[in-house]
N, C-alpha and C. Protein backbone atom coordinates (compact mmCIF):
# COMPACT_ATOMS: atom_id res chain seq x y z
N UNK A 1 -25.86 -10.48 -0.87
CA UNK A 1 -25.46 -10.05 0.45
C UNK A 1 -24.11 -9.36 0.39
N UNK A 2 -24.10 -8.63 1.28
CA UNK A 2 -23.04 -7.47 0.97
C UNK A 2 -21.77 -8.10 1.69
N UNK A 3 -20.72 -8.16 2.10
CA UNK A 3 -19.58 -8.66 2.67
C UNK A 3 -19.07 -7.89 3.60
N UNK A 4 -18.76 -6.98 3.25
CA UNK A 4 -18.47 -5.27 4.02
C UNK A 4 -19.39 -4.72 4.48
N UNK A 5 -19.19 -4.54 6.00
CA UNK A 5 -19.91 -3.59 7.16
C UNK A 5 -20.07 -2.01 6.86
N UNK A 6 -21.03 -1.07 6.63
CA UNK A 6 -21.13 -0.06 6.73
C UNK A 6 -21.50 0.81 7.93
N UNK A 7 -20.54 1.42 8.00
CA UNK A 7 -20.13 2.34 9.05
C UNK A 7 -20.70 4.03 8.69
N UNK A 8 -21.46 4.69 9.46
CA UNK A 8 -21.64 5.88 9.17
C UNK A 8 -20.62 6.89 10.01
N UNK A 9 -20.78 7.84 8.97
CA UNK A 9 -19.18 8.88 9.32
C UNK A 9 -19.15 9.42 10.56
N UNK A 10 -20.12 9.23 11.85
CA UNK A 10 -20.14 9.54 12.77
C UNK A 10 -19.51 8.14 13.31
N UNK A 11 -19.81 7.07 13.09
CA UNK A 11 -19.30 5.64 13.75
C UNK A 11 -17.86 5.51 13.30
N UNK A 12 -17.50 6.67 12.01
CA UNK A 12 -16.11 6.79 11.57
C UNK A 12 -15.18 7.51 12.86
N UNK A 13 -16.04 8.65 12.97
CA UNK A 13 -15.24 9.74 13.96
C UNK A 13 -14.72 9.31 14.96
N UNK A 14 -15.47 8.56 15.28
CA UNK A 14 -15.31 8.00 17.15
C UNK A 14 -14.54 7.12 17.01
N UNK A 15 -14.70 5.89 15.82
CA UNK A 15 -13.37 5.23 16.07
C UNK A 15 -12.03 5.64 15.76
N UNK A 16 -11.43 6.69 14.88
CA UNK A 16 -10.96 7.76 15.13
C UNK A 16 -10.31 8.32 15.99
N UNK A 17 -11.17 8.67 16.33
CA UNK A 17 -10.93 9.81 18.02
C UNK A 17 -10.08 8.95 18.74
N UNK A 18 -11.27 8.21 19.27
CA UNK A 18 -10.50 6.39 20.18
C UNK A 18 -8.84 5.83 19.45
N UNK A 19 -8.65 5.61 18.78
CA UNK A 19 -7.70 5.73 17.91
C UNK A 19 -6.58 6.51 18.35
N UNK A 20 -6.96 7.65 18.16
CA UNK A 20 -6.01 8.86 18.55
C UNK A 20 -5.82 8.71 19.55
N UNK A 21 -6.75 8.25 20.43
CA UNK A 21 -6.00 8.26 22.44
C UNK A 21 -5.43 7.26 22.91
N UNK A 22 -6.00 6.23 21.42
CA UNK A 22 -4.85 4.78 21.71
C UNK A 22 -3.43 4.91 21.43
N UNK A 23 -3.02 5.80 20.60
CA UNK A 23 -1.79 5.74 20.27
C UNK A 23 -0.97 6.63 21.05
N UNK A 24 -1.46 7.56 21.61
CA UNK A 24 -0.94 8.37 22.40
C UNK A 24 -0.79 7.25 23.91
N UNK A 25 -1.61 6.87 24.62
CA UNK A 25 -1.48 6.01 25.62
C UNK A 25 -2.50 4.59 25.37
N UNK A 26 -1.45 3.28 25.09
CA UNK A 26 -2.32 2.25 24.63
C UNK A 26 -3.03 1.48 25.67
N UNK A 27 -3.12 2.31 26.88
CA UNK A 27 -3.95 1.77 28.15
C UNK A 27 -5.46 2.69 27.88
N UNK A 28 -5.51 3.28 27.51
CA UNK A 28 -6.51 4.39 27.04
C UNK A 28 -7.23 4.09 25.49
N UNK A 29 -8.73 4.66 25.46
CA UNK A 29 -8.59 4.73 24.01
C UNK A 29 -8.73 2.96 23.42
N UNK A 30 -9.07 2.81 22.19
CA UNK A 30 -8.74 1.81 21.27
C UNK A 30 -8.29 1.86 20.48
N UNK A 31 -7.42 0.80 19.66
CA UNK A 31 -6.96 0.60 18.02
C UNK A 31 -7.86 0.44 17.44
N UNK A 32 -7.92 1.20 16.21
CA UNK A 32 -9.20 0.96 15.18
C UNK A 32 -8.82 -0.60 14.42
N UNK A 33 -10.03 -0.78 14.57
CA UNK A 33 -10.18 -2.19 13.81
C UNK A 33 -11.22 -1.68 12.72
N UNK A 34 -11.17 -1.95 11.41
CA UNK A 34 -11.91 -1.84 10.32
C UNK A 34 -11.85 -2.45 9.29
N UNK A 35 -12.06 -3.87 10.25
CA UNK A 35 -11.48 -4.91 9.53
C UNK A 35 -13.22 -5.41 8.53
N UNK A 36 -13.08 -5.28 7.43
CA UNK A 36 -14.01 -5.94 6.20
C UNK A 36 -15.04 -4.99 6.38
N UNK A 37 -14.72 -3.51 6.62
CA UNK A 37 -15.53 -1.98 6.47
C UNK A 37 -15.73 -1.20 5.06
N UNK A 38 -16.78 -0.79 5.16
CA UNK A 38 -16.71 -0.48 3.46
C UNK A 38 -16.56 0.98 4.01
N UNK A 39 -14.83 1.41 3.47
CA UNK A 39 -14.56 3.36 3.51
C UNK A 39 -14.84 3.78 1.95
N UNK A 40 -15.17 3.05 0.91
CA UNK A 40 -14.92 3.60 -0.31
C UNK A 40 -15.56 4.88 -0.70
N UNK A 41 -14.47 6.08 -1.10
CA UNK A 41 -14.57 6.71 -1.34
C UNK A 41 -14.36 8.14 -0.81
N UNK A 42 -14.07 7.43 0.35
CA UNK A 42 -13.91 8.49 1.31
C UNK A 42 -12.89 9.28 1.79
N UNK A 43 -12.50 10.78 2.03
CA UNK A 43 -11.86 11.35 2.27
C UNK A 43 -10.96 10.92 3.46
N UNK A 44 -9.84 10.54 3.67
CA UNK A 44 -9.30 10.52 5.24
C UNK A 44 -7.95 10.87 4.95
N UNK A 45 -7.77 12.06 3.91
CA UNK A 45 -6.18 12.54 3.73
C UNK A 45 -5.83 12.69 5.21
N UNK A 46 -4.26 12.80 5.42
CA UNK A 46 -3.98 12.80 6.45
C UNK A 46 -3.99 12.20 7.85
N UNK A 47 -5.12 11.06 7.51
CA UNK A 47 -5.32 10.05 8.94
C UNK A 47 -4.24 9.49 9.51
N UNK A 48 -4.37 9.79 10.65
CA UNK A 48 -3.35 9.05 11.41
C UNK A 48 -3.72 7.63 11.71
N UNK A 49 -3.22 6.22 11.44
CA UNK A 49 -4.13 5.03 11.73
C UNK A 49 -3.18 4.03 11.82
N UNK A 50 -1.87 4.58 12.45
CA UNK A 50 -0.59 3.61 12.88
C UNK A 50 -1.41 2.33 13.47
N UNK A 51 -1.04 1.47 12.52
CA UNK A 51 -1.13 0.06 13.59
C UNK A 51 -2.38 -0.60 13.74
N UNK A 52 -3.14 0.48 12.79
CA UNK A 52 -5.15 0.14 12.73
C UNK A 52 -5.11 -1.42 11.71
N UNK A 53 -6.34 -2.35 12.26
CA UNK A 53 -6.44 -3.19 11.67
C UNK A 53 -7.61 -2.68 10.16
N UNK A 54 -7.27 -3.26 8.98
CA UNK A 54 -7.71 -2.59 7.94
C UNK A 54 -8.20 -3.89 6.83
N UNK A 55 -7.76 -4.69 7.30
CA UNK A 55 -7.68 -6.15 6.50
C UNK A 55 -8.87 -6.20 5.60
N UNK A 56 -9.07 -6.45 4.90
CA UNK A 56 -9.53 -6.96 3.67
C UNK A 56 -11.07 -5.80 3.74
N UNK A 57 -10.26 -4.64 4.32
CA UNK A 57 -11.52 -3.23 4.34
C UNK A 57 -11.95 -2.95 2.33
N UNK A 58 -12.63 -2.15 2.34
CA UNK A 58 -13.16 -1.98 1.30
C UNK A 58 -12.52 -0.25 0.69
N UNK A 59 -11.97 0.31 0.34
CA UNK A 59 -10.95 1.33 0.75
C UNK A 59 -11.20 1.96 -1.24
N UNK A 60 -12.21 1.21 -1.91
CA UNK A 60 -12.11 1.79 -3.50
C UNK A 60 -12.13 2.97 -3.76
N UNK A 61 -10.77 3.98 -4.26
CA UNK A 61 -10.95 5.06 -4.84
C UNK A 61 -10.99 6.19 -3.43
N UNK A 62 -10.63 5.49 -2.28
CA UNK A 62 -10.29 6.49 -1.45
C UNK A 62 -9.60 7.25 -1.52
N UNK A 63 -9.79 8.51 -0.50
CA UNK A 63 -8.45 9.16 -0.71
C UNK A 63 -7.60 9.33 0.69
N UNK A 64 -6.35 8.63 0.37
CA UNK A 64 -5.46 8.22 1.95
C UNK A 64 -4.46 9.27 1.74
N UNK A 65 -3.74 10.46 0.79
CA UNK A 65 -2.86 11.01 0.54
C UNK A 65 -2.43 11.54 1.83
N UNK A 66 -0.98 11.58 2.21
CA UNK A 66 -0.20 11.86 3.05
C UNK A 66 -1.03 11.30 4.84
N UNK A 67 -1.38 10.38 4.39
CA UNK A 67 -1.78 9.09 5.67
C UNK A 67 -0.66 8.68 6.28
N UNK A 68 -0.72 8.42 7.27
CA UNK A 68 -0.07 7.31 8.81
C UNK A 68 -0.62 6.32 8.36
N UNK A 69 -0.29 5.08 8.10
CA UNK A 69 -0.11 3.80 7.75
C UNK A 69 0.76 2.64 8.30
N UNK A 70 1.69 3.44 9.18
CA UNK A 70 3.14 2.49 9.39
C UNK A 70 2.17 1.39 10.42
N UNK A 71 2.69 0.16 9.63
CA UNK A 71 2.27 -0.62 10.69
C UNK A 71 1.11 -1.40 10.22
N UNK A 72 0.30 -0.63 9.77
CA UNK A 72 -0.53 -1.28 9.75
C UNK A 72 -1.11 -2.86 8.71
N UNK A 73 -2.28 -3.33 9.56
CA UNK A 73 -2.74 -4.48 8.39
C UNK A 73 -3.91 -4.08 7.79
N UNK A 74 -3.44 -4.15 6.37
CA UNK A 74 -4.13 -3.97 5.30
C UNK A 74 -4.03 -5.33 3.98
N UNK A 75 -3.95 -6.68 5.13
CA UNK A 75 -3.84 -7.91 4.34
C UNK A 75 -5.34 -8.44 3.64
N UNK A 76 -5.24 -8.13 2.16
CA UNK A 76 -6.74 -8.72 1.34
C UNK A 76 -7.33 -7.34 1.67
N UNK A 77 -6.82 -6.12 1.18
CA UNK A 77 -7.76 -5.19 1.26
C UNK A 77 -8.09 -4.35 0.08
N UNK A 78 -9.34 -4.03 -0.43
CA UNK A 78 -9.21 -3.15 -1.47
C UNK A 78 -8.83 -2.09 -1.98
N UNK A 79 -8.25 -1.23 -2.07
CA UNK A 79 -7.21 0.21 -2.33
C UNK A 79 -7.22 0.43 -4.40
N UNK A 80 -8.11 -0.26 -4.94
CA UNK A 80 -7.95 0.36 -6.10
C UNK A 80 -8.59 1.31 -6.74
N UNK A 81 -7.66 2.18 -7.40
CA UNK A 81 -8.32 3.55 -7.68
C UNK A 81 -7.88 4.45 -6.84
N UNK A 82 -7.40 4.26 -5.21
CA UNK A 82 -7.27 5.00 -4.25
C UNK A 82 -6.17 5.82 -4.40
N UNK A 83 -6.03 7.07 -3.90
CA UNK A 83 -4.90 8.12 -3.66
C UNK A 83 -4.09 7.69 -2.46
N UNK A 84 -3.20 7.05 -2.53
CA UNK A 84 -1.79 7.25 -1.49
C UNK A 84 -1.11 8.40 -1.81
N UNK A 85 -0.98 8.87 -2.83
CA UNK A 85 0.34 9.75 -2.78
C UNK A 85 0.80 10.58 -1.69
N UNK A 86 2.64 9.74 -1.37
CA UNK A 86 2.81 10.18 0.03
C UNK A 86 2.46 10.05 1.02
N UNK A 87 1.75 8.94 1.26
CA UNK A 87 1.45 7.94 2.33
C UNK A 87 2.66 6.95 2.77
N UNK A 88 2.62 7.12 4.30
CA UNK A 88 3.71 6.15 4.87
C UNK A 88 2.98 5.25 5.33
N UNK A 89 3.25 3.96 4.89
CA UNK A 89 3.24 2.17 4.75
C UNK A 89 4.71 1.76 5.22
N UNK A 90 5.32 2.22 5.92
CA UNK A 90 6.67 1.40 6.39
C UNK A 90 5.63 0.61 7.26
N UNK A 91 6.72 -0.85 7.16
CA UNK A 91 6.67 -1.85 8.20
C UNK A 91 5.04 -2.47 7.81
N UNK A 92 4.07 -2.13 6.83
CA UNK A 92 2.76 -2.33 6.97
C UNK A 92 2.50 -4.38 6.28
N UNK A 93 1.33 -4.32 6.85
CA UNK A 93 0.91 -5.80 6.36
C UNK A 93 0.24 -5.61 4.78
N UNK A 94 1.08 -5.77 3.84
CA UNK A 94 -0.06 -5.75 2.26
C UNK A 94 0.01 -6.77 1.31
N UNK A 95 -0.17 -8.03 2.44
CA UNK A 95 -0.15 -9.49 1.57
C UNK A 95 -1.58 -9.24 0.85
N UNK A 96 -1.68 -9.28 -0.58
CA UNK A 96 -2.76 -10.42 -1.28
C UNK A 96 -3.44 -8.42 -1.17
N UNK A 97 -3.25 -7.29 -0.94
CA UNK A 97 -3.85 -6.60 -1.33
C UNK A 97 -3.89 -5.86 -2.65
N UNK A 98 -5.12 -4.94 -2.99
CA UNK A 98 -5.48 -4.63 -4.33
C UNK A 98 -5.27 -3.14 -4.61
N UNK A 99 -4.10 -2.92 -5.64
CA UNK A 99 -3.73 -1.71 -5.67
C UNK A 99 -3.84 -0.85 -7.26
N UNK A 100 -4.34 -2.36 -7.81
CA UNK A 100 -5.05 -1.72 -9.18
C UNK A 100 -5.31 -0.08 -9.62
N UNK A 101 -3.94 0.66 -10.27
CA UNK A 101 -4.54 1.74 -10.95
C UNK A 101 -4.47 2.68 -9.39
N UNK A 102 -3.91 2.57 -8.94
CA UNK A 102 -3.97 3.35 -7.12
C UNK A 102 -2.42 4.22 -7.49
N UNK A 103 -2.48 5.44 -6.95
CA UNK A 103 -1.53 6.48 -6.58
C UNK A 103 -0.50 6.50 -5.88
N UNK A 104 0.57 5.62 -6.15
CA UNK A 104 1.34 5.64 -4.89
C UNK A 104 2.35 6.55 -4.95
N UNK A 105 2.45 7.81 -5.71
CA UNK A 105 3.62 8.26 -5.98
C UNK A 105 4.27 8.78 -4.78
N UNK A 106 5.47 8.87 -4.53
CA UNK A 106 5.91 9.02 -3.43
C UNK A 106 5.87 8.10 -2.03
N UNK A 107 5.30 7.35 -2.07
CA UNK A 107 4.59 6.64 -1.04
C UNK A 107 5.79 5.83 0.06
N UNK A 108 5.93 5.78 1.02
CA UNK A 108 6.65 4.77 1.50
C UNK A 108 6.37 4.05 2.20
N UNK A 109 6.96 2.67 1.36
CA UNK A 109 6.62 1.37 1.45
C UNK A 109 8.10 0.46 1.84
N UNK A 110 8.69 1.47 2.80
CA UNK A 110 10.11 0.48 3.13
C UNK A 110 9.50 -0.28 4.40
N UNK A 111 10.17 -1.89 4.12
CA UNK A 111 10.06 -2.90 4.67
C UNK A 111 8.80 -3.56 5.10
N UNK A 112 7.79 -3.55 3.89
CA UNK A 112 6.55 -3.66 4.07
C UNK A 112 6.66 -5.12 3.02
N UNK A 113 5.57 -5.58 3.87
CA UNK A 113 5.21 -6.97 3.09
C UNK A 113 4.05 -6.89 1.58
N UNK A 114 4.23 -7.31 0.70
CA UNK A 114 3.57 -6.93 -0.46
C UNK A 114 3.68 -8.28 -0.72
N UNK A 115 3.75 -9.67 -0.28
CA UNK A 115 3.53 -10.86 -1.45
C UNK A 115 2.31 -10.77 -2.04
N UNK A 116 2.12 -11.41 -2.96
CA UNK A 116 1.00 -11.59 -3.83
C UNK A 116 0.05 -10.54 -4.21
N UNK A 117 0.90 -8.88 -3.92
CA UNK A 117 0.08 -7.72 -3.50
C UNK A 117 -0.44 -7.24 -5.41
N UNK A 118 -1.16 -6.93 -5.98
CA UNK A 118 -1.88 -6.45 -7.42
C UNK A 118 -1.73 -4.94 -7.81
N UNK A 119 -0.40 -4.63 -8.37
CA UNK A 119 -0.21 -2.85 -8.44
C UNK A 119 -0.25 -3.07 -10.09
N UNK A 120 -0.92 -3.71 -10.58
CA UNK A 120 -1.49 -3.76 -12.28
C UNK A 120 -1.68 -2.38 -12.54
N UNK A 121 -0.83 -1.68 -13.48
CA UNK A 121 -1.30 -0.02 -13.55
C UNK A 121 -1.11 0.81 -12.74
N UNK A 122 -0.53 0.53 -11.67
CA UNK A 122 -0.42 1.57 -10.29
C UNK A 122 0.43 2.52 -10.81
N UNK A 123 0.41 3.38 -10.14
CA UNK A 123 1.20 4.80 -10.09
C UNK A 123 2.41 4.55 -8.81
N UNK A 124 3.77 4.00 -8.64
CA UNK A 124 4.44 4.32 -8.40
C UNK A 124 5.61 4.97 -8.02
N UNK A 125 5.65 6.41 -8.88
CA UNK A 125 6.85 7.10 -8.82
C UNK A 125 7.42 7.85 -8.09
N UNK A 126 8.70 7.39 -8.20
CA UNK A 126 9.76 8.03 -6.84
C UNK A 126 9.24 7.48 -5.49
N UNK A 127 8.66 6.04 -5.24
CA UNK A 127 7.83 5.25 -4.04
C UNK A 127 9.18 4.97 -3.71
N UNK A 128 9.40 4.54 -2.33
CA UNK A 128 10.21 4.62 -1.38
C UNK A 128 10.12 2.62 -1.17
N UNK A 129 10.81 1.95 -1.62
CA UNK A 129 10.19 0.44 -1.58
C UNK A 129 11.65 -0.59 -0.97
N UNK A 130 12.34 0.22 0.01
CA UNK A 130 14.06 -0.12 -0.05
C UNK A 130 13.20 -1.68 1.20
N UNK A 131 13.69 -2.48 0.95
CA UNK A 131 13.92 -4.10 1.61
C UNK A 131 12.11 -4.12 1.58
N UNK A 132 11.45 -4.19 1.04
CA UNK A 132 10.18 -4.91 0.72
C UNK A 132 9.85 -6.15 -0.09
N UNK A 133 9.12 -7.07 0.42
CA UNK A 133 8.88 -8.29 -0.06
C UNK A 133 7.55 -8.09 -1.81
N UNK A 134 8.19 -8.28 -2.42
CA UNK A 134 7.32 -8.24 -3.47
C UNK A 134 7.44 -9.42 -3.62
N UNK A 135 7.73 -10.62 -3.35
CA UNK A 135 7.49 -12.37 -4.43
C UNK A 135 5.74 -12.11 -4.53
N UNK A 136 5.69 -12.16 -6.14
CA UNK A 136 4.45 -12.86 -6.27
C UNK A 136 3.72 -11.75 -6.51
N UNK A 137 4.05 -10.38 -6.68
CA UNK A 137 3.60 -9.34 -7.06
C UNK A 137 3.07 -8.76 -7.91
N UNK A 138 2.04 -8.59 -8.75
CA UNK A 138 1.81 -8.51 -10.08
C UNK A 138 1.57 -6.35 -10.51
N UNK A 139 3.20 -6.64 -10.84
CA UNK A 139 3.70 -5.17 -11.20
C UNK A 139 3.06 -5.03 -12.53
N UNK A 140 2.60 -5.70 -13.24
CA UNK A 140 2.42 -5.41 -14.97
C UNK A 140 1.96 -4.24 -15.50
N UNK A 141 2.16 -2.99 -15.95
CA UNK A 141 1.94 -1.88 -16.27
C UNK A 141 2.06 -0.82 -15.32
N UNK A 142 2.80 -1.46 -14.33
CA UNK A 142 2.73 -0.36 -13.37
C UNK A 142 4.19 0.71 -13.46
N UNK A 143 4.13 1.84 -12.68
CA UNK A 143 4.94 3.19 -13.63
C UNK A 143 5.62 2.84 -12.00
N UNK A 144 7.03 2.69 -11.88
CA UNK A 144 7.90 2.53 -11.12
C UNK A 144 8.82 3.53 -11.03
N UNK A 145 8.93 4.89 -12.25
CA UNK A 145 10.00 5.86 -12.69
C UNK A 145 10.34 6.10 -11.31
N UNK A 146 11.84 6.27 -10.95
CA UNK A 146 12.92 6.76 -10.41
C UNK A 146 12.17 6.56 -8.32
N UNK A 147 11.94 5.02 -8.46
CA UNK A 147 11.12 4.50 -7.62
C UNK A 147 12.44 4.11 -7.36
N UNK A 148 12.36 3.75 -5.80
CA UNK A 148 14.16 3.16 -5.02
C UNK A 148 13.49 1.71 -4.59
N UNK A 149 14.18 0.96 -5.17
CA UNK A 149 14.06 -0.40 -5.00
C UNK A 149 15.00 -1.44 -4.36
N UNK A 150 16.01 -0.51 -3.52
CA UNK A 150 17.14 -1.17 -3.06
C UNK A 150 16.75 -2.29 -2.34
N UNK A 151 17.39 -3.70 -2.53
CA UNK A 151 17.32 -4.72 -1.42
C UNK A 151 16.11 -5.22 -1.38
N UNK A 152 14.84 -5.09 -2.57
CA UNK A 152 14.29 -5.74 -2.66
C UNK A 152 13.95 -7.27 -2.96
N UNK A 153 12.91 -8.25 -2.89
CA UNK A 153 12.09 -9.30 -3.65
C UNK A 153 11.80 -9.33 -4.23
N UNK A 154 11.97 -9.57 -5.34
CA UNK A 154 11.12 -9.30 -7.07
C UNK A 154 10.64 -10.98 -7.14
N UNK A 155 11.02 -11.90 -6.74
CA UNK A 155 11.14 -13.45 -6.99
C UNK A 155 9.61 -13.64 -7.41
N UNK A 156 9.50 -14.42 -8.55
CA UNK A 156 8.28 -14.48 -9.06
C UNK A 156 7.04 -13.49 -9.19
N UNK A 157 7.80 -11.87 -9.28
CA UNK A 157 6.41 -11.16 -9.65
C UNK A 157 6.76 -11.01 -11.11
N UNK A 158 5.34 -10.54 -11.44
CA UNK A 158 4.79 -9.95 -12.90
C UNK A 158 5.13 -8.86 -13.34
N UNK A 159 6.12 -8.97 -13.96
CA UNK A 159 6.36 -6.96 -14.30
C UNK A 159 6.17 -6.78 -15.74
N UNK A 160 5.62 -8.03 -16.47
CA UNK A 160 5.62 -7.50 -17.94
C UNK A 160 4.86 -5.80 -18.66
N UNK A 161 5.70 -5.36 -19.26
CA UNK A 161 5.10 -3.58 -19.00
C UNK A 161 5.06 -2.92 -18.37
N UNK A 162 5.68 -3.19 -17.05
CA UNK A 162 5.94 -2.14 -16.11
C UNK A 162 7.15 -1.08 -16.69
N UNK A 163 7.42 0.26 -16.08
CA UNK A 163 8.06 1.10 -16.23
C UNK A 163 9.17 1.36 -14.97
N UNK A 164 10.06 1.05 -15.60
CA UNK A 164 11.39 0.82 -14.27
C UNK A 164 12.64 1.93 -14.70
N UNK A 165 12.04 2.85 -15.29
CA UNK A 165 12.84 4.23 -15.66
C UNK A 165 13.69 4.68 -14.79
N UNK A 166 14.81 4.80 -14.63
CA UNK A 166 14.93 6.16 -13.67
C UNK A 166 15.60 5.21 -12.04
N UNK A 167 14.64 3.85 -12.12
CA UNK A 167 14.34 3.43 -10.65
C UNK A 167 15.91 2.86 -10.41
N UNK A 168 16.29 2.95 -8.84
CA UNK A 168 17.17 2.63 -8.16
C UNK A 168 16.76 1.05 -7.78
N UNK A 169 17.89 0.47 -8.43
CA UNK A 169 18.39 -1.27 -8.16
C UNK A 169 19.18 -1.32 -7.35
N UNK A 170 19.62 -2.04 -5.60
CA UNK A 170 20.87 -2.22 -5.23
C UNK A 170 20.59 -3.49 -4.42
N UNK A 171 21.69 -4.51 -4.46
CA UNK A 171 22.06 -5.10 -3.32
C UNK A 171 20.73 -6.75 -3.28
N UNK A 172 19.87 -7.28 -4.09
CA UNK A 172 19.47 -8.20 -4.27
C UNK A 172 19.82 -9.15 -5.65
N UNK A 173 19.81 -10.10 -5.42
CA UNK A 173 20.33 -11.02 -6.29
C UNK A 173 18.83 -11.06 -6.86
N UNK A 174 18.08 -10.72 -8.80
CA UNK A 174 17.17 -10.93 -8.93
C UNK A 174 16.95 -12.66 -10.04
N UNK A 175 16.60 -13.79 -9.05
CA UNK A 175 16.41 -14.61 -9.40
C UNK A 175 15.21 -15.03 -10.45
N UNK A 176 14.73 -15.84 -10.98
CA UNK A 176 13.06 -16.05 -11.31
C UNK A 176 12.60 -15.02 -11.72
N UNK A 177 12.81 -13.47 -12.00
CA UNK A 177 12.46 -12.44 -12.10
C UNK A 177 12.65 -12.11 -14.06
N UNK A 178 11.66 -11.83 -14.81
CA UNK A 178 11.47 -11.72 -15.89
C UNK A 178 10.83 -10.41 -16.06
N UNK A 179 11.95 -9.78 -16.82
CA UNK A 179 11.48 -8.25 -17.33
C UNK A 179 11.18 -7.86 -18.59
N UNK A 180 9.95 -8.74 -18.65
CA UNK A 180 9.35 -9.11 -20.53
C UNK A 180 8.55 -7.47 -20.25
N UNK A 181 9.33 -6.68 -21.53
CA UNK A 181 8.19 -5.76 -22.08
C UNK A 181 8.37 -4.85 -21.16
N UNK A 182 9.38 -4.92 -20.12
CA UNK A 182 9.99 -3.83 -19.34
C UNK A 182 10.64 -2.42 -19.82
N UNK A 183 10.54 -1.55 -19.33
CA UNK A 183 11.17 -0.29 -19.70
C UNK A 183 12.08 0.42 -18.80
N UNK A 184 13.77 0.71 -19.16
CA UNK A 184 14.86 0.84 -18.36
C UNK A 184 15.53 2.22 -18.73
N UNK A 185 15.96 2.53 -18.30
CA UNK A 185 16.88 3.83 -18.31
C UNK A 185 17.68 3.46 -17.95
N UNK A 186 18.95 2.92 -18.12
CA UNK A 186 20.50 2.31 -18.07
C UNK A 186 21.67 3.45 -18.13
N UNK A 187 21.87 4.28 -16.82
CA UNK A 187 22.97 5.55 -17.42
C UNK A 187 24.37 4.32 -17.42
């Protein structure tokens, strides 16, 4: 039995549309909820989906590049393989989500929740990550180069093999934090 609801791209549009007239006036219109929806694979560069519920959606190998995100919950959701690059995630919900091998270059992810979030292999670079909660994060191979990390949580994530080149450190005390097999650029 399948877990995830399938939605056809016309049942996509409309919630969408509705969407769009919610955010413009939230007496009007609905917030998309697509909550445990299977989008995999699917094109929605550019979606606007401030504030859409997304939770534990099915999102494999999508492509979200230069997406509206702020806000939103995307807690327990699948995103691996997927294109962010340049997607804004400020302020977003991404506890316990799956970012395995996913695109985030550029992406911003200031003041977004990430505990227990899985960027194993992710594409990070030059990601925008200033006061985000990573405890519990499993960074391990993931490419962080000249990624801004100011005022972050590192407390108990996984970074063994990650790539921290380049990346901007400021202003957190990093406790519990082990950078086995890490890679630094120290000017």
């Amino acid at each position: 039995m399948d877990i995830f609801k399938t939605i056809t791209q016309e049942e996509l549009k409309i919630i969408l549309d509705n969407h769009k007239i919610w955010l413009e006036d939230n007496n009007k219109g609905e917030c998309a909820n697509l909550y445990y929806v299977d989008l995999h694979g699917l094109n929605l560069e550019g979606v606007d989906l401030r504030h859409a519920s997304l939770g534990c959606a099915n999102l494999y190998r999508a492509n979200l590049s230069g997406a509206n995100l702020e806000g939103v919950s995307l807690k327990g959701a699948y995103l691996n393989g997927a294109n962010l690059e340049g997607a804004n995630l400020k302020y977003a919900n991404l506890k316990y989500t799956k970012f395995e091998r996913a695109n985030l270059t550029r992406a911003d992810l200031r003041y977004t929740d990430l505990e227990g979030a899985d960027f194993n292999e992710a594409i990070l670079k030059r990601a925008y990550l200033m006061n985000a909660d990573l405890e519990s994060t499993d960074l391990r191979r993931a490419n962080l180069e000249d990624a801004d990390l100011g005022n972050i949580n590192l407390n108990n994530a996984k970074l063994e093999g990650a790539n921290f080149k380049g990346a901007y450190f400021k202003g957190k005390k990093l406790t519990t934090v082990e950078f086995k097999k890490s890679k630094f650029w120290i000017f």
